[in-house]
C-alpha atoms as a PDB file:
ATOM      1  CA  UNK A   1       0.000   0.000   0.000  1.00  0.00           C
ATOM      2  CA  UNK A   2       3.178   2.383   0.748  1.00  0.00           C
ATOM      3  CA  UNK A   3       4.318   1.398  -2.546  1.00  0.00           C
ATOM      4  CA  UNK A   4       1.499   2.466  -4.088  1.00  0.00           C
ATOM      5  CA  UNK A   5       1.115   5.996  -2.682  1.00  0.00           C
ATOM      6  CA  UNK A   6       4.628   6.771  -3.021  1.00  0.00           C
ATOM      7  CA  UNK A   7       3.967   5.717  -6.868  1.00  0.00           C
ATOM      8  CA  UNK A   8       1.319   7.589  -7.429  1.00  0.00           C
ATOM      9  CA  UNK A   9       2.016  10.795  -5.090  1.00  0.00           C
ATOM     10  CA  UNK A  10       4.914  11.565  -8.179  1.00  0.00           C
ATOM     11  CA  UNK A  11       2.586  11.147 -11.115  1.00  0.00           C
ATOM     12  CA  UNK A  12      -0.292  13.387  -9.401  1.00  0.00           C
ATOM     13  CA  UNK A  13       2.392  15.869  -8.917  1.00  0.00           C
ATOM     14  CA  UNK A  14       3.672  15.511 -13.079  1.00  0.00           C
ATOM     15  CA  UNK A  15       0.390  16.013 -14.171  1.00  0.00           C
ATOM     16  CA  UNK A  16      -0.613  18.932 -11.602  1.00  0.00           C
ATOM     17  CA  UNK A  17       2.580  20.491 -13.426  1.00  0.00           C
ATOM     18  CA  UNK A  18       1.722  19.669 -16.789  1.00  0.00           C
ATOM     19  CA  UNK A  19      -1.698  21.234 -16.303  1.00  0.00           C
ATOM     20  CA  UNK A  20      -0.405  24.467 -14.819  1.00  0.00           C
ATOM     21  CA  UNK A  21       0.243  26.290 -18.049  1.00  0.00           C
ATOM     22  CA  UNK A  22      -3.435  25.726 -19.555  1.00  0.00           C
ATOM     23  CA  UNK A  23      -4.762  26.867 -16.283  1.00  0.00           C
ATOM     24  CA  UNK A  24      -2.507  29.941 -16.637  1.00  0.00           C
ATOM     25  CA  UNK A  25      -3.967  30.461 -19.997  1.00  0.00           C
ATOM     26  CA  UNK A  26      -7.225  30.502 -19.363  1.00  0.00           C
ATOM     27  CA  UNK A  27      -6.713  32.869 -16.736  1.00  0.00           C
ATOM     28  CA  UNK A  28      -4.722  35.330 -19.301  1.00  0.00           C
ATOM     29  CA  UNK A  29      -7.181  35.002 -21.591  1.00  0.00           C
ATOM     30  CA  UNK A  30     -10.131  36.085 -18.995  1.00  0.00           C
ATOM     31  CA  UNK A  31      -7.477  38.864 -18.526  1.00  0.00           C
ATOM     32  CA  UNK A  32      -7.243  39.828 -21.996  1.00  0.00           C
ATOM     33  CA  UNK A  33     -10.864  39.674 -22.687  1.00  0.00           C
ATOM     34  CA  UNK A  34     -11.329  42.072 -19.603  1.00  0.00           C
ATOM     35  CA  UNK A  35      -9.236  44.182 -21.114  1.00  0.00           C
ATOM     36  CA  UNK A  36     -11.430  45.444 -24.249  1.00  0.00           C
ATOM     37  CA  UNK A  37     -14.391  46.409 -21.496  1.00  0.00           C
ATOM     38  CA  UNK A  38     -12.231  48.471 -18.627  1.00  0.00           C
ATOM     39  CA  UNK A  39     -10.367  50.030 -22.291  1.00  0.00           C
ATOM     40  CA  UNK A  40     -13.728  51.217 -23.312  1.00  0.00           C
ATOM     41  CA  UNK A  41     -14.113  53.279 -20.239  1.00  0.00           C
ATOM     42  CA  UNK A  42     -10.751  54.305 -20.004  1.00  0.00           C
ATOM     43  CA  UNK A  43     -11.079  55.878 -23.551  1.00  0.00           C
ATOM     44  CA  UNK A  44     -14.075  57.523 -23.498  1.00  0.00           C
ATOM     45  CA  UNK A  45     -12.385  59.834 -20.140  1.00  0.00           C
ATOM     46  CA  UNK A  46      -9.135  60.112 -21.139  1.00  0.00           C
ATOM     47  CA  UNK A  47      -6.539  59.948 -24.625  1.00  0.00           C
ATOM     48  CA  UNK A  48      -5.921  56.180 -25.678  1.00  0.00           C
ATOM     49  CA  UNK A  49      -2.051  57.266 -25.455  1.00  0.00           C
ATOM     50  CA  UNK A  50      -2.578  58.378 -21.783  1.00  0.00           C
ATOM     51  CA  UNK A  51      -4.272  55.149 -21.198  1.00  0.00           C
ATOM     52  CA  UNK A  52      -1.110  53.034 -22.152  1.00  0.00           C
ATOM     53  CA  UNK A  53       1.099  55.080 -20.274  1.00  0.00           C
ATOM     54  CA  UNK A  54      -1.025  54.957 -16.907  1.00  0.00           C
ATOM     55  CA  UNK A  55      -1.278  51.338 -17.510  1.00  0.00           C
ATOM     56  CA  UNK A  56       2.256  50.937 -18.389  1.00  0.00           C
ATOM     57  CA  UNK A  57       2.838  53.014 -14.820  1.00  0.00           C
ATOM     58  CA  UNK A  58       0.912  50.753 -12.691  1.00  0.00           C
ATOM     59  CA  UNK A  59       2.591  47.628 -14.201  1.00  0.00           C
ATOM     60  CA  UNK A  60       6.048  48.902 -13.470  1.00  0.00           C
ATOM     61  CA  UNK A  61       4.582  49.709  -9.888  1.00  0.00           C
ATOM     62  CA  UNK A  62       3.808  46.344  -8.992  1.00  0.00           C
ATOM     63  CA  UNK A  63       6.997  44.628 -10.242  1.00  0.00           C
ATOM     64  CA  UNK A  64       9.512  47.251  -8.864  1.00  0.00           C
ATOM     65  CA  UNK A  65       9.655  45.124  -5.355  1.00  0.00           C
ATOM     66  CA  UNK A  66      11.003  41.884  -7.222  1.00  0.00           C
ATOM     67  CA  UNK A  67      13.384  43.567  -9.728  1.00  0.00           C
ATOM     68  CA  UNK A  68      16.064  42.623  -7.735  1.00  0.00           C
ATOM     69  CA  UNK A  69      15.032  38.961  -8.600  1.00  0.00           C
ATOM     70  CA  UNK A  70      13.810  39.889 -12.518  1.00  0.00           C
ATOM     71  CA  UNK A  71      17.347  41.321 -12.986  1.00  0.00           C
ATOM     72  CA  UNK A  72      19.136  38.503 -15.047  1.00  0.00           C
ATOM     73  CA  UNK A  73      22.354  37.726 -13.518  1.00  0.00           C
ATOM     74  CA  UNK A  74      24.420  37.997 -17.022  1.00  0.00           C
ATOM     75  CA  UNK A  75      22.758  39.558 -20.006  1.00  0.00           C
ATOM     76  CA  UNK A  76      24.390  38.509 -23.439  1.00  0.00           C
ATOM     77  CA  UNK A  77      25.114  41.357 -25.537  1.00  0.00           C
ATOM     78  CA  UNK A  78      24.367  39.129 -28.816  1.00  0.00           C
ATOM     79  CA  UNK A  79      21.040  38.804 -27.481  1.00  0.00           C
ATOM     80  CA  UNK A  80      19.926  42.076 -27.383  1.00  0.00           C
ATOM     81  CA  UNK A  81      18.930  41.306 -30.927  1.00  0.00           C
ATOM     82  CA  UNK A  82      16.359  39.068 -29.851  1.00  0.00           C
ATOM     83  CA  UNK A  83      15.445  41.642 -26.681  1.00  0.00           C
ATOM     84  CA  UNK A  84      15.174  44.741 -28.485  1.00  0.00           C
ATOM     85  CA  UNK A  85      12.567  43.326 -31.205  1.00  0.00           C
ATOM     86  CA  UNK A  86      10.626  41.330 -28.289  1.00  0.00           C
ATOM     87  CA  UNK A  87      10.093  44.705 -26.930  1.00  0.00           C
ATOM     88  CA  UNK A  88       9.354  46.596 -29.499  1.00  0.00           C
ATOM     89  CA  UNK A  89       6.974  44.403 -30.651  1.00  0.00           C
ATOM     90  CA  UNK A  90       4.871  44.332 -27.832  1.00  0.00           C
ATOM     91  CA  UNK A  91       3.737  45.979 -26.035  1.00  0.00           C
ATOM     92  CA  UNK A  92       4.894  49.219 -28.766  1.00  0.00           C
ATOM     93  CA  UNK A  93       4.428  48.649 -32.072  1.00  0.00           C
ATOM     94  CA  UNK A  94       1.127  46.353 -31.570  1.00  0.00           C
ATOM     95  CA  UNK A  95      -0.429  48.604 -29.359  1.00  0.00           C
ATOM     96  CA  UNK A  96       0.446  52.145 -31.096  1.00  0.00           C
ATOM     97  CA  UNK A  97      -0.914  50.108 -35.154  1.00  0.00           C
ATOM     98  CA  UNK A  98      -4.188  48.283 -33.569  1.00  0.00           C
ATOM     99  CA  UNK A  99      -5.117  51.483 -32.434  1.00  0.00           C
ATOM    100  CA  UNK A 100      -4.502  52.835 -35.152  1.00  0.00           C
ATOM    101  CA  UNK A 101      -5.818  50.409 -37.567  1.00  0.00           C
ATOM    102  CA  UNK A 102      -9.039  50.644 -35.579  1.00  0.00           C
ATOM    103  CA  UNK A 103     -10.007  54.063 -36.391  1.00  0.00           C
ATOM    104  CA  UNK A 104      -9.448  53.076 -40.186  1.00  0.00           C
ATOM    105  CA  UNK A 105     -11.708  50.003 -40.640  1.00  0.00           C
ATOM    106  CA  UNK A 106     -14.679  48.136 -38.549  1.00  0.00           C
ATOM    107  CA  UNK A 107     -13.753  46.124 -35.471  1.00  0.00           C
ATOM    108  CA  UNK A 108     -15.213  43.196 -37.350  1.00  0.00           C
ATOM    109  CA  UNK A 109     -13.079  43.320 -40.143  1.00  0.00           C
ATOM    110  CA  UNK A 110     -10.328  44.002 -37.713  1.00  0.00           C
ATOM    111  CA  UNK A 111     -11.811  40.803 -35.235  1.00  0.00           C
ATOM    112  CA  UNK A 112     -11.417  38.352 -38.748  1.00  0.00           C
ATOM    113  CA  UNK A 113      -7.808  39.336 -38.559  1.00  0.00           C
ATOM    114  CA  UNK A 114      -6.900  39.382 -35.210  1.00  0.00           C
ATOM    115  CA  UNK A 115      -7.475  35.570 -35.919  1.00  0.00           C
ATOM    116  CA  UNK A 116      -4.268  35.143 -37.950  1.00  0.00           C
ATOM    117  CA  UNK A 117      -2.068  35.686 -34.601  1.00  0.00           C
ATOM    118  CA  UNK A 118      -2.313  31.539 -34.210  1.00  0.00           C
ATOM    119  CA  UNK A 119      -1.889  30.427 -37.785  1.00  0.00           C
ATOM    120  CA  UNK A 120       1.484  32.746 -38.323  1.00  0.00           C
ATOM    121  CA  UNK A 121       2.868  31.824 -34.507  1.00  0.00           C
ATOM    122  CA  UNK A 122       2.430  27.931 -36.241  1.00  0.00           C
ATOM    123  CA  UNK A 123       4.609  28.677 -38.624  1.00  0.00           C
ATOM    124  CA  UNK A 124       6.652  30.697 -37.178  1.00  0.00           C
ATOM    125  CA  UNK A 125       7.176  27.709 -34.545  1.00  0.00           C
ATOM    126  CA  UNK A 126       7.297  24.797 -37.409  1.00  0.00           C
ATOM    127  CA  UNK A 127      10.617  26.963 -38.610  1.00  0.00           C
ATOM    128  CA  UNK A 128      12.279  28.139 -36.151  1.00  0.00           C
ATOM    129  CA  UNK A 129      11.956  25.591 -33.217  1.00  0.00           C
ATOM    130  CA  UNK A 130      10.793  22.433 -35.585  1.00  0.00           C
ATOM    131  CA  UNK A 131       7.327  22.145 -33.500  1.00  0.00           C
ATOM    132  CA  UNK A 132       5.083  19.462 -35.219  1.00  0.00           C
ATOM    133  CA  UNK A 133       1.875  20.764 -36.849  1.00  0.00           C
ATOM    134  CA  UNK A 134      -0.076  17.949 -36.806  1.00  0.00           C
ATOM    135  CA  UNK A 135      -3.785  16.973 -38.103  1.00  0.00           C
ATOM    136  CA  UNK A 136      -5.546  18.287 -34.798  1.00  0.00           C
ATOM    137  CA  UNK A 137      -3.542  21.034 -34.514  1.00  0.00           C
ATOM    138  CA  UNK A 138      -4.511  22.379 -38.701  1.00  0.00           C
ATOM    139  CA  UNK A 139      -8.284  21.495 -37.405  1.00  0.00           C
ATOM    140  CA  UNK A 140      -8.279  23.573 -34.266  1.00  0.00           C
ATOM    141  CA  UNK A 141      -6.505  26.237 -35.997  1.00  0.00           C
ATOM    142  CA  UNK A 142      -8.790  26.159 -38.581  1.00  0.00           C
ATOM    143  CA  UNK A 143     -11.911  25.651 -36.869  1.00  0.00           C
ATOM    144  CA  UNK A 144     -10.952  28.708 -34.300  1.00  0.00           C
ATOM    145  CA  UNK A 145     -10.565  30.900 -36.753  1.00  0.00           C
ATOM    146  CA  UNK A 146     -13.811  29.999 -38.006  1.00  0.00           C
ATOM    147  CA  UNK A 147     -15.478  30.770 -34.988  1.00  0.00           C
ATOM    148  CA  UNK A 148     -13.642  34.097 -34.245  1.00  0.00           C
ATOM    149  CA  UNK A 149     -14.969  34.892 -38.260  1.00  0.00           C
ATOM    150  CA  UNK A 150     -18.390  33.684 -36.963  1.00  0.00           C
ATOM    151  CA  UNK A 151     -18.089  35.855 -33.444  1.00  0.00           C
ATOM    152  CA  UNK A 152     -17.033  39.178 -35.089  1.00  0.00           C
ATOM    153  CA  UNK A 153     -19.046  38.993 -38.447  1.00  0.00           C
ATOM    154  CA  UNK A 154     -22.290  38.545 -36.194  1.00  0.00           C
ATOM    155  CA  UNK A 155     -21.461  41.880 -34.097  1.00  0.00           C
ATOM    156  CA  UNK A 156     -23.091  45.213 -34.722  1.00  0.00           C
ATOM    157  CA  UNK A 157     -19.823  47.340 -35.820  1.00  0.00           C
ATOM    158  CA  UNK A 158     -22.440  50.352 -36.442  1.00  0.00           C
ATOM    159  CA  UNK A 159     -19.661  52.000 -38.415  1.00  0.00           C
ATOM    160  CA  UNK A 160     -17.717  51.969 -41.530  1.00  0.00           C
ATOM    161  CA  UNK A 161     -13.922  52.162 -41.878  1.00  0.00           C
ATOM    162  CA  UNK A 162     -12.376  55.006 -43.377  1.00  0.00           C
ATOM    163  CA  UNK A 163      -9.889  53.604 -44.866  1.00  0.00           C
ATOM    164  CA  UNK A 164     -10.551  50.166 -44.533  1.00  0.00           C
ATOM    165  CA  UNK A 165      -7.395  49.083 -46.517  1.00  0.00           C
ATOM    166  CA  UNK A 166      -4.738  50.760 -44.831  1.00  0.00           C
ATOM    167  CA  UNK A 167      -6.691  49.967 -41.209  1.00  0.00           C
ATOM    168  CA  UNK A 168      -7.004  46.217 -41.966  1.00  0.00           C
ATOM    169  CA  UNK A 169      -3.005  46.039 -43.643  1.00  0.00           C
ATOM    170  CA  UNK A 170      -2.242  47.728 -39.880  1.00  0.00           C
ATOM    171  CA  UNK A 171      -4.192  45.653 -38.219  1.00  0.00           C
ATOM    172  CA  UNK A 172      -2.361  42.690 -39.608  1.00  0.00           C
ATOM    173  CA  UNK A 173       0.924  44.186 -39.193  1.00  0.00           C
ATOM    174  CA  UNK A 174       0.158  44.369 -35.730  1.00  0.00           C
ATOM    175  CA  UNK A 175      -0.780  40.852 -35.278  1.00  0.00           C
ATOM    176  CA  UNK A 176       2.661  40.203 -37.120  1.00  0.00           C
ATOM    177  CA  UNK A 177       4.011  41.870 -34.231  1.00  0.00           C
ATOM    178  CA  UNK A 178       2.019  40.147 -31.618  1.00  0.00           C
ATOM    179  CA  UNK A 179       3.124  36.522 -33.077  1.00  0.00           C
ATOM    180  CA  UNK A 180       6.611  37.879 -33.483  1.00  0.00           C
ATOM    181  CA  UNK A 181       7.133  38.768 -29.855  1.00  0.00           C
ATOM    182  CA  UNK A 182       5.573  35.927 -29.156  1.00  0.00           C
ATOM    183  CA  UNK A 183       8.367  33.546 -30.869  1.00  0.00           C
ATOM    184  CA  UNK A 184      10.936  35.490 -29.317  1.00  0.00           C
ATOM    185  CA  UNK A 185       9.819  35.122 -26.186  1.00  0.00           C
ATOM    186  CA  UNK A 186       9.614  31.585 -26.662  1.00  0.00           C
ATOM    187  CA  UNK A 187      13.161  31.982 -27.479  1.00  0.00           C
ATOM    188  CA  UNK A 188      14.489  33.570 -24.937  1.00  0.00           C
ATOM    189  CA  UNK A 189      13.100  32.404 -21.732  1.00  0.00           C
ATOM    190  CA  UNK A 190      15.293  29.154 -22.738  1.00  0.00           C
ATOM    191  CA  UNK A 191      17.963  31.691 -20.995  1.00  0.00           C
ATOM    192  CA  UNK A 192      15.792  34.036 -19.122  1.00  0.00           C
ATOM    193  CA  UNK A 193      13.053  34.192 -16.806  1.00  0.00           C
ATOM    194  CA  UNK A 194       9.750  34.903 -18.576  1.00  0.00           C
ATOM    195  CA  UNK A 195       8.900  37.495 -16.145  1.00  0.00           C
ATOM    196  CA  UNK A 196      11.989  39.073 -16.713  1.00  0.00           C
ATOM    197  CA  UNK A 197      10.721  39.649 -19.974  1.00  0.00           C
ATOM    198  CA  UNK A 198       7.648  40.972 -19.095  1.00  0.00           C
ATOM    199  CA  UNK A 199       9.844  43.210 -17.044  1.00  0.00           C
ATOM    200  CA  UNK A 200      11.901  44.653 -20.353  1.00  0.00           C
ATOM    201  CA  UNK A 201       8.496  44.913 -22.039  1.00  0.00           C
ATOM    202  CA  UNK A 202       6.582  46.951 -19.404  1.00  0.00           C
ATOM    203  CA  UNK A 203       9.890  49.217 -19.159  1.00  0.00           C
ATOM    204  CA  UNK A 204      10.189  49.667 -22.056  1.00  0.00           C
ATOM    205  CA  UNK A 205       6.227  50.282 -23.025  1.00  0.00           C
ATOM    206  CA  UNK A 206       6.335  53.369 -20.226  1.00  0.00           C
ATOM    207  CA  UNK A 207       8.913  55.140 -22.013  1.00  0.00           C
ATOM    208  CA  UNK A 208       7.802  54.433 -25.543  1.00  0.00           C
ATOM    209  CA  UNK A 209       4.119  55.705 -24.083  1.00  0.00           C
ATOM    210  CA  UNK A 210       5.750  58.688 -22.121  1.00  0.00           C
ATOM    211  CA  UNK A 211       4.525  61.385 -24.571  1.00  0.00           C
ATOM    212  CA  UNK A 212       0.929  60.660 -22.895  1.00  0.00           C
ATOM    213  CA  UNK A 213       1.982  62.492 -19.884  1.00  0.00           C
ATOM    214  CA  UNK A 214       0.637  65.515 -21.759  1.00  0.00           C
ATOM    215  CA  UNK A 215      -2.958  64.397 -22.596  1.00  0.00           C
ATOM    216  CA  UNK A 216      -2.772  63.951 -18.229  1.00  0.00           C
ATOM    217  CA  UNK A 217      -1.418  67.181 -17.800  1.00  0.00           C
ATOM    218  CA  UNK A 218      -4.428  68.614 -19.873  1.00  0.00           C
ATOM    219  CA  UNK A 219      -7.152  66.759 -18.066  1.00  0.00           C
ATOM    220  CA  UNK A 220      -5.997  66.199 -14.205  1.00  0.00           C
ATOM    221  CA  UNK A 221      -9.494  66.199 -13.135  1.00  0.00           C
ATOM    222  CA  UNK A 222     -10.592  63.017 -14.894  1.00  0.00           C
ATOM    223  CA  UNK A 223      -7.691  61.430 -13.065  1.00  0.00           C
ATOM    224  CA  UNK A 224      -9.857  61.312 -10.082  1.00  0.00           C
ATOM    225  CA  UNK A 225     -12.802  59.267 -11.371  1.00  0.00           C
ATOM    226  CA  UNK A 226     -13.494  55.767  -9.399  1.00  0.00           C
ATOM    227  CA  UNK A 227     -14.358  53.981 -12.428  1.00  0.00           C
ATOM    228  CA  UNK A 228     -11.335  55.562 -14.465  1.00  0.00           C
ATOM    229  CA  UNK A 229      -8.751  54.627 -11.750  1.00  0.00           C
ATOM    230  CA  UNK A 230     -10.827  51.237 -11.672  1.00  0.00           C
ATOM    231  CA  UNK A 231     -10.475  50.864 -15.591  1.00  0.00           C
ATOM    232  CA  UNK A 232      -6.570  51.502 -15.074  1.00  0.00           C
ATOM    233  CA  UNK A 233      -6.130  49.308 -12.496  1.00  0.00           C
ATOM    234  CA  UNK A 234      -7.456  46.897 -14.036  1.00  0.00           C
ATOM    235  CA  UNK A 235      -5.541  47.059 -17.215  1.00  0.00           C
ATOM    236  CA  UNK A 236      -2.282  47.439 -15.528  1.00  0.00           C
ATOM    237  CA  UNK A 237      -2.477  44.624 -12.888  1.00  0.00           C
ATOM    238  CA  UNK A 238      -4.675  42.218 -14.421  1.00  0.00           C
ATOM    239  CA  UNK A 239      -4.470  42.773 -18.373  1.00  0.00           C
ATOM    240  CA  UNK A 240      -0.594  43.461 -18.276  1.00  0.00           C
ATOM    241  CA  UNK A 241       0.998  42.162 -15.618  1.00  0.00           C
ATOM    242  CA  UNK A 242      -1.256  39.219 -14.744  1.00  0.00           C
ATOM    243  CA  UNK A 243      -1.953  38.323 -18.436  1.00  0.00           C
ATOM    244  CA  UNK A 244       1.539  39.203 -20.188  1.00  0.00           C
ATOM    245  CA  UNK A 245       3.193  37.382 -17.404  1.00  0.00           C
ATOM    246  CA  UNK A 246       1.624  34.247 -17.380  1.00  0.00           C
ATOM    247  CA  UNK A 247       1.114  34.052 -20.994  1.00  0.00           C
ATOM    248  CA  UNK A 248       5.362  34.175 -21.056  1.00  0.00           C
ATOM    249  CA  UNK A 249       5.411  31.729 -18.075  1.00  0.00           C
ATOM    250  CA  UNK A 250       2.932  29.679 -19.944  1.00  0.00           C
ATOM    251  CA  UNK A 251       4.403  29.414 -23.638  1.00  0.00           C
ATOM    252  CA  UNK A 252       8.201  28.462 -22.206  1.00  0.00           C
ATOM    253  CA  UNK A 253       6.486  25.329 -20.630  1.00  0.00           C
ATOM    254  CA  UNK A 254       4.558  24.249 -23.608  1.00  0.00           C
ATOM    255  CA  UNK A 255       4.417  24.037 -27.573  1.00  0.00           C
ATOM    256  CA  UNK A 256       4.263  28.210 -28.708  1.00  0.00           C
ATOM    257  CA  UNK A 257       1.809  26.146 -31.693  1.00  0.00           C
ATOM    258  CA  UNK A 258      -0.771  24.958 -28.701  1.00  0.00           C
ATOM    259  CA  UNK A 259      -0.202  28.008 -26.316  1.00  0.00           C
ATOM    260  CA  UNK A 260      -1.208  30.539 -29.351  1.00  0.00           C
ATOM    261  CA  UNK A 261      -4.135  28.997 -29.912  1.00  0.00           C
ATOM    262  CA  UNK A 262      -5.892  30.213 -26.741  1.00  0.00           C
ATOM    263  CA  UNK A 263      -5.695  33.830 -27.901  1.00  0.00           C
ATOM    264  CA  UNK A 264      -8.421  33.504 -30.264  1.00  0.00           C
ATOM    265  CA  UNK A 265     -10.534  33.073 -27.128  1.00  0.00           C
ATOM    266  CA  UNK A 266     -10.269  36.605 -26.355  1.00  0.00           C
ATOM    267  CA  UNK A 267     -12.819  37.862 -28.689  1.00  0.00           C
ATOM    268  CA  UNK A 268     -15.028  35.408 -26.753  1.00  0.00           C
ATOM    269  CA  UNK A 269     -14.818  36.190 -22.992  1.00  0.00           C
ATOM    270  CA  UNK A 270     -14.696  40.285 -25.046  1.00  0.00           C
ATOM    271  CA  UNK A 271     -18.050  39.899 -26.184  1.00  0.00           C
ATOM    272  CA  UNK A 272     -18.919  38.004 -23.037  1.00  0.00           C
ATOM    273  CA  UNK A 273     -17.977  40.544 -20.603  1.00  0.00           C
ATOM    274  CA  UNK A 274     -19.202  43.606 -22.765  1.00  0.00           C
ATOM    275  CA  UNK A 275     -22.688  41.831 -22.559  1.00  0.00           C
ATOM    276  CA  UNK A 276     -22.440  41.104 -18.786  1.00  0.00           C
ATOM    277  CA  UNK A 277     -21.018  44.393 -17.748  1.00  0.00           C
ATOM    278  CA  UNK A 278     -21.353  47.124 -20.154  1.00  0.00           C
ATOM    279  CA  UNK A 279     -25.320  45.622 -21.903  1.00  0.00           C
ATOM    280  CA  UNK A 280     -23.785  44.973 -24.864  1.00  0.00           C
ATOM    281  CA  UNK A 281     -26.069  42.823 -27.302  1.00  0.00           C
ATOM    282  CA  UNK A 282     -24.667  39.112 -27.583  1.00  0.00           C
ATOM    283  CA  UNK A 283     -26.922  37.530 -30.787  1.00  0.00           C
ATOM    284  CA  UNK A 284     -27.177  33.660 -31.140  1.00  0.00           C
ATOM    285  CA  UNK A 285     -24.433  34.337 -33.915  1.00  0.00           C
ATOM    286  CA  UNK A 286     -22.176  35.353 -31.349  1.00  0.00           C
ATOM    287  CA  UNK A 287     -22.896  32.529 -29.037  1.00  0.00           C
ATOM    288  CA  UNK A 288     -22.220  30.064 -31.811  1.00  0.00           C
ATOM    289  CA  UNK A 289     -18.767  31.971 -32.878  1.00  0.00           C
ATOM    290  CA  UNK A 290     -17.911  31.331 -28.918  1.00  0.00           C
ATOM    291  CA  UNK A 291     -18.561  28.274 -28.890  1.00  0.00           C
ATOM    292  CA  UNK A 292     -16.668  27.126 -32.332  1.00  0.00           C
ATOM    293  CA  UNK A 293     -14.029  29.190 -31.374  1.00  0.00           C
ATOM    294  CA  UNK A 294     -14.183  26.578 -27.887  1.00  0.00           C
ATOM    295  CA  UNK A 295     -14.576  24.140 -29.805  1.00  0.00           C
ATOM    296  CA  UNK A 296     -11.514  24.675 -31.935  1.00  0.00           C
ATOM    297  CA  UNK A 297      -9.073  25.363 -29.307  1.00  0.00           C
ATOM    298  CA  UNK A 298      -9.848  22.143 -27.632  1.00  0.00           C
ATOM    299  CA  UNK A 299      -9.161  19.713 -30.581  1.00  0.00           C
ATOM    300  CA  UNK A 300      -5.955  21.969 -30.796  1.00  0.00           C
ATOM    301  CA  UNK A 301      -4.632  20.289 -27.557  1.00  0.00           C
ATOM    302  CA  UNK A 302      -3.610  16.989 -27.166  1.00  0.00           C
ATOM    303  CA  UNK A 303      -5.645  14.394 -24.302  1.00  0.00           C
END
């Protein structure tokens, strides 16, 4: 009987720590998908730029106390080629074209191709770390994307794009930098902590977003709104450091093929949350895109 539990005690504890990462997913994706209500408040007080940097503020805030453990104890010059794209990528460049790109074309159009992040972080994987793309992980892909189509296509947009070809060729330059920083993050925390990265990425995010100190300086009153401080707070402890963080922890510890695959959910628990909290309409269409989207994502994974 000894035998036994001292068998099985070690195998409970290997699967408890193979099941870590797609708990920590699910809870970056909840994250994430709070994100798109609390930015909606935030932006209708205060200048989208401002917004970053606040949020940018408050994530540096709460991971000043364990810098001294974040700080790497050698740093490779050669790869600072690697570090400065991861960066740059995101939280900068993705941030500063998808909001961009959104004031160009309709958040549907811009939903469809926020559904590419998974497909090119597949390939991107298959070439540069030889990860298998295998016959369930083409059908979740596939059948994901289908669902976010399905999910955004079924939303009431109520506006037109202005320019909807330059917003939707930002749009997907942005998601090129999303599965890019993805990849090298993947990379990288073969040598360095993931949340060391998340470190370089919120640093560097509140100086790239520093010009939106003056959009503050022009509207201190607003500062002092509960749910504007509530928005930010929000945004910078959940939906950057709670989401970037474990997303990194999570895609060192598992395939970056199966990991990227759980950001198409984000649409879902979007919609979701902007019915539950804000009255948003959520149509049967968008119920069924959910669920597909689920649906997909699950055959993605292995048993």
């Amino acid at each position: 009987m000894e035998n036994t539990i001292k068998n099985t005690s070690p195998q409970k504890a290997m699967a408890t720590a193979e099941l870590l990462p797609y708990f920590a997913l699910t809870a970056t994706v909840v994250f994430w998908g709070a994100s798109f209500p609390a930015s909606r408040v935030a932006v209708q007080l205060l200048h989208p730029q401002a917004v970053m940097f606040c949020r940018m503020v408050i994530a540096c805030l709460i991971m000043a106390p364990f810098m001294h453990r974040l700080k790497p104890a050698t740093l490779d010059r050669r790869d600072l080629k690697q570090i400065i794209p991861m960066v740059l990528f995101q939280p900068c460049l993705y941030f500063l074209l998808e909001s961009n790109a959104l004031k160009l074309t309709t958040s549907s159009q811009a939903g469809v191709i926020s559904a590419s992040v998974p497909v090119l972080v597949a390939l991107g994987a298959w070439v540069f770390f030889s990860e298998k793309i295998n016959g369930k992980i083409i059908l979740g892909l596939t059948t994901s994307v289908a669902g976010v189509t399905v999910l955004t296509l079924c939303g009431n947009s109520g506006l037109s794009g202005e320019d909807p070809i330059l917003g939707n060729s930002m749009e997907f330059a942005a998601m090129v930098c999303a599965a890019g920083n993805m990849l090298l993050v993947k990379g990288l925390s073969r040598k360095y902590s993931p949340w060391t990265l998340t470190a370089m990425q919120f640093a560097t995010g509140l100086v790239f977003f520093s010009p939106g100190i003056r959009h503050i300086i022009d509207t201190p009153q607003v500062m002092c709104r509960p749910d504007l401080i509530g928005a930010l707070i929000l945004l910078g402890v959940f939906a950057s450091v709670g989401a970037f963080g474990l997303y990194n922890w999570s895609i060192s510890r598992m395939p970056a093929t199966r990991a990227s695959v759980f950001i198409n959910l984000v649409p879902a628990v979007a919609v979701f949350l902007g019915w539950t909290l804000l009255g948003e309409t959520l149509g049967p269409g968008q119920i069924a895109g959910a669920l597909i989207v689920g649906a997909g994502v699950c055959i993605s994974q292995k048993a």
